[in-house]
Protein backbone atom coordinates (compact mmCIF):
# COMPACT_ATOMS: atom_id res chain seq x y z
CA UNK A 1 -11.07 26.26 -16.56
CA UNK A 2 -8.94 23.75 -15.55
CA UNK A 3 -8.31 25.68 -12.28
CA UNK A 4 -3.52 10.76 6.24
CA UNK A 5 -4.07 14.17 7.70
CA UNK A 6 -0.98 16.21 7.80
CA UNK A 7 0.67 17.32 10.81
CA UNK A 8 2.54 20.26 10.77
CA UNK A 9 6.13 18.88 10.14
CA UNK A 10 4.29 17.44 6.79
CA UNK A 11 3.21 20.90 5.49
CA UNK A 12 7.05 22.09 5.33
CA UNK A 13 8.75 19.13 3.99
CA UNK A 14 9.55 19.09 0.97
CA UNK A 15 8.47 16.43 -1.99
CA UNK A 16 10.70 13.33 -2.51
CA UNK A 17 10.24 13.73 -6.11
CA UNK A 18 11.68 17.72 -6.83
CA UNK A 19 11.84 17.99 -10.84
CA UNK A 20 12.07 21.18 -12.50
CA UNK A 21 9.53 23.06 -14.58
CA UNK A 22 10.74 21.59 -17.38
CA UNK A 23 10.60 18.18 -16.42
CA UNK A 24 7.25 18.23 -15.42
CA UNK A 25 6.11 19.46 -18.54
CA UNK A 26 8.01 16.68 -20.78
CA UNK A 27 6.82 13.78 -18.15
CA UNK A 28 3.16 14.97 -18.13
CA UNK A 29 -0.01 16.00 -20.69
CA UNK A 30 -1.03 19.19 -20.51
CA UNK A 31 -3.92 19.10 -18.38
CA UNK A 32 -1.88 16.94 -15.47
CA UNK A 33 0.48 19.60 -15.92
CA UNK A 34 -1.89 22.61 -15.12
CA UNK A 35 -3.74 20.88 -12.37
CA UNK A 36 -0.73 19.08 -10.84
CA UNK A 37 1.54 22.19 -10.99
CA UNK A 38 -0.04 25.20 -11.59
CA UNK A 39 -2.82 24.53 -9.45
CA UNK A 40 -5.51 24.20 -11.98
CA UNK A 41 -8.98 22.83 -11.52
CA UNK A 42 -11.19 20.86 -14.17
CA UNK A 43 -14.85 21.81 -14.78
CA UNK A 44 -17.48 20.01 -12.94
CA UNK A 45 -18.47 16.80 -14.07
CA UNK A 46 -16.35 16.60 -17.15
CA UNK A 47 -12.95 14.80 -15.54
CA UNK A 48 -13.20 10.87 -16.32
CA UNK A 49 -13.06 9.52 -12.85
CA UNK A 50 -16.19 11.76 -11.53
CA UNK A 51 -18.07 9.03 -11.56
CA UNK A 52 -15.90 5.67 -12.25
CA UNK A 53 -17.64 2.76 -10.46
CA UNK A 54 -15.47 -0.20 -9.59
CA UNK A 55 -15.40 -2.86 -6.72
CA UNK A 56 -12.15 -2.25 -5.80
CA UNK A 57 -8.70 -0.38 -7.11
CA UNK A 58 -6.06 2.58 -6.29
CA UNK A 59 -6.68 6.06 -7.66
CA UNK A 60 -2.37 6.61 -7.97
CA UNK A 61 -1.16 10.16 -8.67
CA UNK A 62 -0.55 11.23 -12.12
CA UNK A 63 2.62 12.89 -11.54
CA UNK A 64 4.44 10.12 -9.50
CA UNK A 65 2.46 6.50 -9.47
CA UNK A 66 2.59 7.05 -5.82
CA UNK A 67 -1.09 5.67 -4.36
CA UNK A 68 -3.03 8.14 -2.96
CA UNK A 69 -6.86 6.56 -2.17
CA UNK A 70 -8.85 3.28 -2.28
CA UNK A 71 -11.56 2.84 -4.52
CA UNK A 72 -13.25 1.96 -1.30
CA UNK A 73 -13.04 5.18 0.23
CA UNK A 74 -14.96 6.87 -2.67
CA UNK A 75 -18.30 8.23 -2.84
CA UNK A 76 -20.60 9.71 -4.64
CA UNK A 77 -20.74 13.40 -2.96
CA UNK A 78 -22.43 14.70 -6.28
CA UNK A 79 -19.99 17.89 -6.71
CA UNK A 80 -18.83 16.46 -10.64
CA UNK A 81 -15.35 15.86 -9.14
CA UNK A 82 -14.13 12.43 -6.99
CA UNK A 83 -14.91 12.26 -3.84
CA UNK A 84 -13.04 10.21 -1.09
CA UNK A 85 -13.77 9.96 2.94
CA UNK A 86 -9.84 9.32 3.51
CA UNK A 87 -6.47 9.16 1.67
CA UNK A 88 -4.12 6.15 1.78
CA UNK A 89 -2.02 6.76 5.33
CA UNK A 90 0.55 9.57 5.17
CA UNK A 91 -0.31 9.42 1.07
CA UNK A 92 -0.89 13.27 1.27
CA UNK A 93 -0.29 16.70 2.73
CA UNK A 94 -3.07 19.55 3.67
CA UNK A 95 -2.38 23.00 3.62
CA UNK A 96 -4.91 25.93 4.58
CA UNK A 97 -4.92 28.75 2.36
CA UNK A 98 -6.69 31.67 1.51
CA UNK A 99 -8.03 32.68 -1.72
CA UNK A 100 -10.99 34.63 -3.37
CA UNK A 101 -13.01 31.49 -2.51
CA UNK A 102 -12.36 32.18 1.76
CA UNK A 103 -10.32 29.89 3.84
CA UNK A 104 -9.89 26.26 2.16
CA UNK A 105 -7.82 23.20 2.48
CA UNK A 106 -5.59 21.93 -0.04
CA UNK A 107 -4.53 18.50 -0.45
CA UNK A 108 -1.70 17.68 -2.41
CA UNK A 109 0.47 14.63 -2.89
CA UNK A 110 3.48 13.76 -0.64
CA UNK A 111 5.87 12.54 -2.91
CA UNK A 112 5.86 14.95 -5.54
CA UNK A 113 4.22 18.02 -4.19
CA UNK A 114 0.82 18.09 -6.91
CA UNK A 115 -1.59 19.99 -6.34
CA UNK A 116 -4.84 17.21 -6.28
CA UNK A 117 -7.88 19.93 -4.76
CA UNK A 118 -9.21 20.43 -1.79
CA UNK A 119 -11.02 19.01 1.36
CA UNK A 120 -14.09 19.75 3.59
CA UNK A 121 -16.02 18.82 6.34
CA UNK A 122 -18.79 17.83 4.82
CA UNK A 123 -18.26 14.32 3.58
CA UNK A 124 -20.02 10.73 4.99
CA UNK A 125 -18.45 8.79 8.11
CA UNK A 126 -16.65 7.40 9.41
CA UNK A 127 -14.21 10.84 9.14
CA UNK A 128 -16.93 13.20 8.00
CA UNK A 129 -14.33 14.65 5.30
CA UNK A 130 -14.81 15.31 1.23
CA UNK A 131 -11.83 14.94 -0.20
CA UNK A 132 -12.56 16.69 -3.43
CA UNK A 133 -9.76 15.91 -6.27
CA UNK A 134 -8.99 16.84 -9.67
CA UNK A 135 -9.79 13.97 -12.16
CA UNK A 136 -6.70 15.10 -14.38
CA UNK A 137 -4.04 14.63 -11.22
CA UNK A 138 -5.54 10.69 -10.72
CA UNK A 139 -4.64 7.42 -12.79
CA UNK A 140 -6.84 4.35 -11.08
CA UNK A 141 -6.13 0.93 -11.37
CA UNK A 142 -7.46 -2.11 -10.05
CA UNK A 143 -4.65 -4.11 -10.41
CA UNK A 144 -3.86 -5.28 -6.76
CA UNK A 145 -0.18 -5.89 -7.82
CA UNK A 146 0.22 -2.30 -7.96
CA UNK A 147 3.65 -1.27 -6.13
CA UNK A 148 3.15 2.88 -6.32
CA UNK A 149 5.55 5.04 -5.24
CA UNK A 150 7.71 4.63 -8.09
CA UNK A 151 8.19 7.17 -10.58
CA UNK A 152 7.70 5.68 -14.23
CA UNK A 153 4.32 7.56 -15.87
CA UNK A 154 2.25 5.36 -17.67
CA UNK A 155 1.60 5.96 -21.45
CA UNK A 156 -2.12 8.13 -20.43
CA UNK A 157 0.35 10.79 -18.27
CA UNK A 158 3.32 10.83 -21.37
CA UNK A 159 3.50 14.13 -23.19
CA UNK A 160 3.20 12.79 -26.22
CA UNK A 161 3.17 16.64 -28.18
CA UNK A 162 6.95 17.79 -29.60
């Protein structure tokens, strides 16, 4: 099935980027759309960035360009999905919830609200944190010139299905 830390303030604001329904389904391909909006999670070990090796790069959001973690932070935590030990600075917001699973964390992007999965306290130092995210709601480039932030999706995100 495809099923910076925040302070409070964060958890309540809402997204720069507010499309409709709609518009999120014409700017993005299906599976961004079910993980980045409808809260959707990839199977294990199947989403293309599970285990990307690179020197260095930005994992960007799918939804929004905006950059989210360094390829530096990543490691390989072994759960099938990427793993990061930090996001970029006040690149994301965490909100607890509850769900069949127990108590969980879920991180999602600041400037557009997606959903990108979860994080725990289990990962490596220096901050001891797993940020687990969905393959589907990351682009990644190593191009240092990146800007982020802005919203243009590149051709991979494009719904390209009329």
């Amino acid at each position: 099935m495809l099923s910076s830390t925040s302070t409070p303030a964060q958890q309540n604001e809402t997204p720069a980027i507010n499309l409709s329904d709609e518009e999120w389904r014409q700017r993005l391909n299906p599976e961004a759309y079910e993980i980045l909006r409808r809260h959707a999670t990839e199977h294990a070990f199947t989403g293309k960035y599970w285990d990307i090796k690179s020197d260095d790069g930005v994992f960007q959001c799918a939804g929004c360009n905006a950059p989210l973690f360094e390829m530096k932070t990543k490691f390989r935590s072994a759960s099938g999905w990427p793993s990061f030990y930090s996001p970029i600075a006040g690149a994301v917001v965490e909100r607890r919830e509850l769900s069949y699973l127990g108590t969980r964390t879920e991180v999602s992007c600041k400037q557009c609200g997606g959903h990108l999965g979860h994080v725990f306290s289990d990962g490596p130092g220096p901050t001891f944190q797993r940020y687990c995210i969905n393959s589907g709601a990351l682009d990644f480039s190593d191009d240092a010139s990146q800007d982020g932030g802005a919203l243009s999706l590149s051709s991979s995100n494009a719904n390209t299905s009329t």
